[in-house]
C-alpha atoms as a PDB file:
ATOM      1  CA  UNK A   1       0.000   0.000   0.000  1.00  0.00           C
ATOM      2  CA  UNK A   2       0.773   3.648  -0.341  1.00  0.00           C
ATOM      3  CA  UNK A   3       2.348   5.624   2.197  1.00  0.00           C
ATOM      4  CA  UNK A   4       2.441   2.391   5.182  1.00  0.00           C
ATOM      5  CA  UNK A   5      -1.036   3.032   4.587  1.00  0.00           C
ATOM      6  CA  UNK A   6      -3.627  -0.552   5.398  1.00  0.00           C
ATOM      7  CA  UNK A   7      -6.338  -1.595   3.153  1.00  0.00           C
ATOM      8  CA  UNK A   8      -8.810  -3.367   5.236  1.00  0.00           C
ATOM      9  CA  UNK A   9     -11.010  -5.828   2.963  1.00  0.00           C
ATOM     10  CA  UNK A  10     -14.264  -7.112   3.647  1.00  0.00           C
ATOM     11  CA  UNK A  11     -14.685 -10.779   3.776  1.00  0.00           C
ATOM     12  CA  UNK A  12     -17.402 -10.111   0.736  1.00  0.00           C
ATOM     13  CA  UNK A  13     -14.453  -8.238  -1.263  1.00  0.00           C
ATOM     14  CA  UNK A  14     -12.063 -11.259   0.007  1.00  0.00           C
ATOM     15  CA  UNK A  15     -14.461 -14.275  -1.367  1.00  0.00           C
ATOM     16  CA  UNK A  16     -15.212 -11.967  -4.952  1.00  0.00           C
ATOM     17  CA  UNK A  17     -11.456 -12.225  -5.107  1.00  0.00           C
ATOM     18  CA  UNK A  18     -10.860 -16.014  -4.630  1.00  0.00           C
ATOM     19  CA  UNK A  19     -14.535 -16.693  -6.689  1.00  0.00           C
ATOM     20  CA  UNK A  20     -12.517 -14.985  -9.499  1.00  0.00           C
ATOM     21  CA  UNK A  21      -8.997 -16.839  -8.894  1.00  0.00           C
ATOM     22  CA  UNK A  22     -10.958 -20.142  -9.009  1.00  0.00           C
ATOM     23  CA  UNK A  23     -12.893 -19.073 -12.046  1.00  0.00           C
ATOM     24  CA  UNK A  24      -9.963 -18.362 -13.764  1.00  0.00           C
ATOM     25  CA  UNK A  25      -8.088 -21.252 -12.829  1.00  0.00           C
ATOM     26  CA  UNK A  26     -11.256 -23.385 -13.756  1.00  0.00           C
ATOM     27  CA  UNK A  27     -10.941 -21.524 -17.560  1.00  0.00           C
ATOM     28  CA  UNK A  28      -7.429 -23.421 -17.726  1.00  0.00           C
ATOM     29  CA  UNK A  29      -7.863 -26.269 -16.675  1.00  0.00           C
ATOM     30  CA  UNK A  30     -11.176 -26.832 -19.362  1.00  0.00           C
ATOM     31  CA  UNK A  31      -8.525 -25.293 -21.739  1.00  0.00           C
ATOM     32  CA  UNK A  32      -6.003 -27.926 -20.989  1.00  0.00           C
ATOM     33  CA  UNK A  33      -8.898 -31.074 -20.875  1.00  0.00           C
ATOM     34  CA  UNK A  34      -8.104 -31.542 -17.419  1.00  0.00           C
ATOM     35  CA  UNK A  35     -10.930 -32.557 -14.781  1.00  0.00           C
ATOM     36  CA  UNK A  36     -13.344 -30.190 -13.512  1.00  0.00           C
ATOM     37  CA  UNK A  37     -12.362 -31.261 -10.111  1.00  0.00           C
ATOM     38  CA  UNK A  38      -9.542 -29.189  -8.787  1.00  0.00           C
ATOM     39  CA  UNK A  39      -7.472 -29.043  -5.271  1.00  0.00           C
ATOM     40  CA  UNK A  40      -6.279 -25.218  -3.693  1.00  0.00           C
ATOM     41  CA  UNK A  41      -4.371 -24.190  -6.078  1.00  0.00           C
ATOM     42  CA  UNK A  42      -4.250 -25.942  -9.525  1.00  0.00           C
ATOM     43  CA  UNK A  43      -7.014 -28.723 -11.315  1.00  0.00           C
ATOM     44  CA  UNK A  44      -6.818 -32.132 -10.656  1.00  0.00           C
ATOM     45  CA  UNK A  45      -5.577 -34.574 -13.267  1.00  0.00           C
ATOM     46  CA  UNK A  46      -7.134 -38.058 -12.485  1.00  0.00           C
ATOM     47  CA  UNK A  47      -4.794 -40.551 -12.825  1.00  0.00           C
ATOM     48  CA  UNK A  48      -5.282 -42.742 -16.109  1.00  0.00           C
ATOM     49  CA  UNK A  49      -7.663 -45.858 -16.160  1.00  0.00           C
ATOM     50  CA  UNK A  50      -5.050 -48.551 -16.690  1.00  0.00           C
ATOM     51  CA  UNK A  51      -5.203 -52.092 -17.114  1.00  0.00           C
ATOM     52  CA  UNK A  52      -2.657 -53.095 -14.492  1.00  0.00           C
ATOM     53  CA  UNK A  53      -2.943 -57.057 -14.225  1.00  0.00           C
ATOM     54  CA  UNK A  54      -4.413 -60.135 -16.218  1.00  0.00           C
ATOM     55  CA  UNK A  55      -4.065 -62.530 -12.986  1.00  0.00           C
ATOM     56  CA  UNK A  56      -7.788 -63.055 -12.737  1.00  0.00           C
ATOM     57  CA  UNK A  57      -7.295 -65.877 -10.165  1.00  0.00           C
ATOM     58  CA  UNK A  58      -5.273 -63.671  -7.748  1.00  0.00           C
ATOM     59  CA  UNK A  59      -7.884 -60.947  -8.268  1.00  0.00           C
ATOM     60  CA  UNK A  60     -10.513 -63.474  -6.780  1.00  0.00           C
ATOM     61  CA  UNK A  61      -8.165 -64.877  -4.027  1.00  0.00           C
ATOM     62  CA  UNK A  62      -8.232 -61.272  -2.374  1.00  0.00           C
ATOM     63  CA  UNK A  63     -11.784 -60.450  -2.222  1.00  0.00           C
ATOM     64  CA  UNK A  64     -14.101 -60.774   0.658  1.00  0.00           C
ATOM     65  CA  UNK A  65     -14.988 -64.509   0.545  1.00  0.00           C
ATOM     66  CA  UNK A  66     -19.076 -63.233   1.309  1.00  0.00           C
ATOM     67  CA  UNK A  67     -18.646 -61.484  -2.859  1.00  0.00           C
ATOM     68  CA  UNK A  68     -16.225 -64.144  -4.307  1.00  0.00           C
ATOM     69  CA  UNK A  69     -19.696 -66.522  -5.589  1.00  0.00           C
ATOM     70  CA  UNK A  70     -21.600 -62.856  -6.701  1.00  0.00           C
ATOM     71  CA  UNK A  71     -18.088 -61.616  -8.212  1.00  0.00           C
ATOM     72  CA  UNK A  72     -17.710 -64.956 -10.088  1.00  0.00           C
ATOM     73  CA  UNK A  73     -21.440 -65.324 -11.464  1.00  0.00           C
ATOM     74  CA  UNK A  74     -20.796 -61.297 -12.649  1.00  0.00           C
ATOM     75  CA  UNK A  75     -17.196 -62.666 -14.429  1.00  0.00           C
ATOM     76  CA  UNK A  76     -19.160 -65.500 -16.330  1.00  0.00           C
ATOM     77  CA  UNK A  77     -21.868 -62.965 -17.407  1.00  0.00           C
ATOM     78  CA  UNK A  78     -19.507 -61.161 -18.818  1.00  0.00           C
ATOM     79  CA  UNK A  79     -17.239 -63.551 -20.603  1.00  0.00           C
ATOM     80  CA  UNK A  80     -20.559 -64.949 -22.368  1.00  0.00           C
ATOM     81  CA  UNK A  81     -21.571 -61.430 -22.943  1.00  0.00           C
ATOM     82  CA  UNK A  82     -18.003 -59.888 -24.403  1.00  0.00           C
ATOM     83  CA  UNK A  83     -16.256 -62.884 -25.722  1.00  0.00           C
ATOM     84  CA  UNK A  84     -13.040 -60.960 -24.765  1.00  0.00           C
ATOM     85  CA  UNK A  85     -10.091 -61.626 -22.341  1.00  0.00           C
ATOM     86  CA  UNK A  86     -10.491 -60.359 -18.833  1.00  0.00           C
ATOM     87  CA  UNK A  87      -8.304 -57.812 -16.965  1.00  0.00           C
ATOM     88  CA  UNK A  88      -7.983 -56.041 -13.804  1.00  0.00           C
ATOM     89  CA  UNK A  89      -7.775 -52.404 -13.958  1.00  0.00           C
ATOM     90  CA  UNK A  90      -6.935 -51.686 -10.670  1.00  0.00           C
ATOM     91  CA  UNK A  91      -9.759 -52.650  -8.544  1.00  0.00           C
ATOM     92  CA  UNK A  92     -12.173 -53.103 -11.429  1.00  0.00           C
ATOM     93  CA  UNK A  93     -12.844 -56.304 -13.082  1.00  0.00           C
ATOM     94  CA  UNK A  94     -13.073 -55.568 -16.945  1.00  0.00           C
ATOM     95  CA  UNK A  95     -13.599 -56.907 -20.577  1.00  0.00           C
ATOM     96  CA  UNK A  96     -12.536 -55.414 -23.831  1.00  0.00           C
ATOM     97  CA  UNK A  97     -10.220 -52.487 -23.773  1.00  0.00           C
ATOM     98  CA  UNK A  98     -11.737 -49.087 -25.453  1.00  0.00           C
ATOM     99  CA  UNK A  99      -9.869 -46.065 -26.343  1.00  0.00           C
ATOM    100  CA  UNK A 100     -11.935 -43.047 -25.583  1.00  0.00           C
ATOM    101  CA  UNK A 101     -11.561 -39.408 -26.783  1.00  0.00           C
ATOM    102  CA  UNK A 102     -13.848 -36.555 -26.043  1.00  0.00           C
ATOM    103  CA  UNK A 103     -14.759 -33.383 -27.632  1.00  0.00           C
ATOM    104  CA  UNK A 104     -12.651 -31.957 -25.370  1.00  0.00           C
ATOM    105  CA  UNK A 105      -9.558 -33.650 -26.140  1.00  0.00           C
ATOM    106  CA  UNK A 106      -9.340 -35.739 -23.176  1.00  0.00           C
ATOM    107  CA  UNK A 107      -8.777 -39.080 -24.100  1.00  0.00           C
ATOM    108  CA  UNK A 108      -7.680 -42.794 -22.486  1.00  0.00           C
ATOM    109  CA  UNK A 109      -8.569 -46.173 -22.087  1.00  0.00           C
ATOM    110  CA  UNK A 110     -11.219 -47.935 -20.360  1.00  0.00           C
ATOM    111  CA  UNK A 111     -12.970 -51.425 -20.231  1.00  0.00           C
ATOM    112  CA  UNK A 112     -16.051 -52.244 -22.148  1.00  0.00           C
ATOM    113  CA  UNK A 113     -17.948 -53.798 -19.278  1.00  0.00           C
ATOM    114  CA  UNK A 114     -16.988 -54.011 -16.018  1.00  0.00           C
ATOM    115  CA  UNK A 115     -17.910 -54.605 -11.956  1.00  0.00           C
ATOM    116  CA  UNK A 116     -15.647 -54.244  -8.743  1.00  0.00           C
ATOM    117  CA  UNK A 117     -16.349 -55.354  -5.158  1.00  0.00           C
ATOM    118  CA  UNK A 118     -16.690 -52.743  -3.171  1.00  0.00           C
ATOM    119  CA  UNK A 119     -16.937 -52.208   0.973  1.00  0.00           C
ATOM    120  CA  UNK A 120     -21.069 -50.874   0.162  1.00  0.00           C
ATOM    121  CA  UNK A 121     -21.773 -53.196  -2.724  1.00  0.00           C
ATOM    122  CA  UNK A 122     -21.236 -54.656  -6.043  1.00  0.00           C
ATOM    123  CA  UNK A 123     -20.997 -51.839  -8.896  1.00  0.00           C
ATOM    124  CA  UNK A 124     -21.927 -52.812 -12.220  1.00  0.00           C
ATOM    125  CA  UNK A 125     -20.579 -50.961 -14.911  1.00  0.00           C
ATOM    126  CA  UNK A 126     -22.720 -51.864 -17.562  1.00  0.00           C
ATOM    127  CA  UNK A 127     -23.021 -47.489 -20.048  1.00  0.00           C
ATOM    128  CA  UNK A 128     -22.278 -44.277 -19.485  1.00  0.00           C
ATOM    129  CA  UNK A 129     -26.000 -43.254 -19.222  1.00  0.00           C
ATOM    130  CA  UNK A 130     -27.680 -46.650 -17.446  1.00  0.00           C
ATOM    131  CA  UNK A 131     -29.608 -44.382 -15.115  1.00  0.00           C
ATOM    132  CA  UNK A 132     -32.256 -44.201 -18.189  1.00  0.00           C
ATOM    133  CA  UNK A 133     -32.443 -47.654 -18.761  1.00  0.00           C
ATOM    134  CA  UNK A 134     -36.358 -48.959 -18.684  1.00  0.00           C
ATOM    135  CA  UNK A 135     -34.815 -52.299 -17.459  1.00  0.00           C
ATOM    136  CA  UNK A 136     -34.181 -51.128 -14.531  1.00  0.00           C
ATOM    137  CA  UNK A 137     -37.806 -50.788 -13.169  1.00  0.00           C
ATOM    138  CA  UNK A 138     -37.924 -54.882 -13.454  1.00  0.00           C
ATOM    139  CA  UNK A 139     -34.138 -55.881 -12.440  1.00  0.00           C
ATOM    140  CA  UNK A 140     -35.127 -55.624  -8.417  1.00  0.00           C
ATOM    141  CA  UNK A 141     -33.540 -54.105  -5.266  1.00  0.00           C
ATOM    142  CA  UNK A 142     -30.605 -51.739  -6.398  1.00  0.00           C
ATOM    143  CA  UNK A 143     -29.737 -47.614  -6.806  1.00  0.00           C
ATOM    144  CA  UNK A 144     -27.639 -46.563  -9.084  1.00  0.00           C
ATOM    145  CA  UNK A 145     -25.467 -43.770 -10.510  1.00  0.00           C
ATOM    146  CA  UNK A 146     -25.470 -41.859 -13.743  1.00  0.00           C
ATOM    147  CA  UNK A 147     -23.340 -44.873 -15.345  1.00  0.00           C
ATOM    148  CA  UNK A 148     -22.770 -47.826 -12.832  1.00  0.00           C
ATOM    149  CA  UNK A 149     -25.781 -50.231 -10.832  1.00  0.00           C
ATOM    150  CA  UNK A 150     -24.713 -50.642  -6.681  1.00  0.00           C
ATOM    151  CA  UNK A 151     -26.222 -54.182  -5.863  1.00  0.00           C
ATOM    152  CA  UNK A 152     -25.625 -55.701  -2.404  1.00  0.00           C
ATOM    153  CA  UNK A 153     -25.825 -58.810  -3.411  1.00  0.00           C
ATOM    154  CA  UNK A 154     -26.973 -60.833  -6.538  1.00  0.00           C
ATOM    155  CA  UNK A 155     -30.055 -62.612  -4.905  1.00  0.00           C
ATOM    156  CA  UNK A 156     -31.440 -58.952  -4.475  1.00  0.00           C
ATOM    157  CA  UNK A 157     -31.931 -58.733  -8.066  1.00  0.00           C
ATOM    158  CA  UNK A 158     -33.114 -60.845 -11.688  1.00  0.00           C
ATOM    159  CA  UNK A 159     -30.313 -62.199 -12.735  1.00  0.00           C
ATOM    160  CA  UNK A 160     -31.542 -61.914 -16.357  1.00  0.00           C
ATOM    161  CA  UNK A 161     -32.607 -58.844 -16.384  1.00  0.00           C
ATOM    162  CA  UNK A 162     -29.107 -57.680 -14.982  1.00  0.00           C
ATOM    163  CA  UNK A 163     -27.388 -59.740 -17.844  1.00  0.00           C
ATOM    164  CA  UNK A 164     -29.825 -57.933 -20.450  1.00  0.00           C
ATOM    165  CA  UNK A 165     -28.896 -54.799 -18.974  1.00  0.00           C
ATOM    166  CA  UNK A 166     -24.949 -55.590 -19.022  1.00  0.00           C
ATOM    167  CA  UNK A 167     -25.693 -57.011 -22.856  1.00  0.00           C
ATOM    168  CA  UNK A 168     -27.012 -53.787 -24.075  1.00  0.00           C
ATOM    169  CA  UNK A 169     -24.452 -51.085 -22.245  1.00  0.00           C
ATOM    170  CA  UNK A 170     -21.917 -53.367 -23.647  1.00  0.00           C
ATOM    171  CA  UNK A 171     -22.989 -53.175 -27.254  1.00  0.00           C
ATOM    172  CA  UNK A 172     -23.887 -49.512 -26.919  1.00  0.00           C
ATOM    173  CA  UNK A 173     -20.406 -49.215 -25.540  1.00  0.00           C
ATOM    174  CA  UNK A 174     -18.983 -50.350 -28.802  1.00  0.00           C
ATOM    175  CA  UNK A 175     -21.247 -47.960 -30.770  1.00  0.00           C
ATOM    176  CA  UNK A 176     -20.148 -44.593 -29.521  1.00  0.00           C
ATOM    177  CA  UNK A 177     -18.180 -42.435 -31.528  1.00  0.00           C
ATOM    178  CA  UNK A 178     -15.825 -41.466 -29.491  1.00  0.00           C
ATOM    179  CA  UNK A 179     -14.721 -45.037 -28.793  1.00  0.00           C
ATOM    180  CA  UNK A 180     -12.439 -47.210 -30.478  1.00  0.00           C
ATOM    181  CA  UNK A 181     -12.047 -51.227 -29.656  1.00  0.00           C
ATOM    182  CA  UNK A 182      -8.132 -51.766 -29.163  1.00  0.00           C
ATOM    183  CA  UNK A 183      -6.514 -55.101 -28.223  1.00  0.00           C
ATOM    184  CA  UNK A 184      -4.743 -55.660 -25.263  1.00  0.00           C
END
């Protein structure tokens, strides 16, 4: 300040003044195709989807022994369903291998179907958009996000209906335009 002189600020003035750092900083990170998602000071990169084992049995060998049965009916659904090899992707179970790329520019890999065991339930990874699904309404006791099904355990829910649900996202999956099928 001038002259020793002290600018007091209001906390309004303060908060217009970090709304307007975080805007900007929200401009470049869209500009760069990062995440939306962002820490303090800079956006958050999320770390790449990779496939980082194809030791299925191992995979099975460290889950909770109440999901290994549930975990193994999902795995044969999908085998019938993909036809393709299996691989872990950290703590997801997948089939096929898709490279993505937005309109954005953001771009990676991800499987075609997939379904983890997690500490609240079984996800299901069946589309992007499986929240509008009119399967659902007959499939039996689950919630779900925008793109993945939480099911605590299989008996909760038709098994065919589930596999008819997986079945479409998958082909669906390999209809988007912004995907490509890649081998392992």
């Amino acid at each position: 300040m001038a002259n020793g002189q002290i600018k007091f600020l209001t906390f309004s003035t303060m908060m217009d003044a970090v709304w307007k750092m975080r805007m900007k900083q929200l401009e470049e990170c869209l500009e760069q195709g990062k995440s939306l998602r962002m820490t303090a000071s800079a956006c958050w990169e999320e770390a790449p989807m990779e496939i980082t084992s194809f030791d299925i049995q191992s995979y099975f060998d460290n889950l909770d022994p109440k999901r290994t049965e549930d975990m193994r009916t999902l795995f044969d659904m999908g085998q019938r369903i993909t036809n393709e090899k299996p691989a872990i992707w950290g703590s997801i179970l997948g089939f096929g291998k898709l490279h993505y790329r937005y309109p954005t520019g953001t771009q990676g890999f991800m499987p075609a179907l997939a379904f983890a065991s997690r500490k609240q339930a079984l996800t299901v990874y069946p589309s992007l958009d499986v929240a509008g699904y009119e399967e659902l309404k007959d499939l039996g006791k689950f919630t779900h996000g925008k793109s993945c099904l939480y099911i605590k355990k299989l008996s909760d829910v038709r098994l065919d209906v589930l596999e008819a649900i997986m079945t479409r996202g998958y082909r669906e999956a390999l209809g988007y335009d912004f995907v490509t099928p890649v081998e392992y």
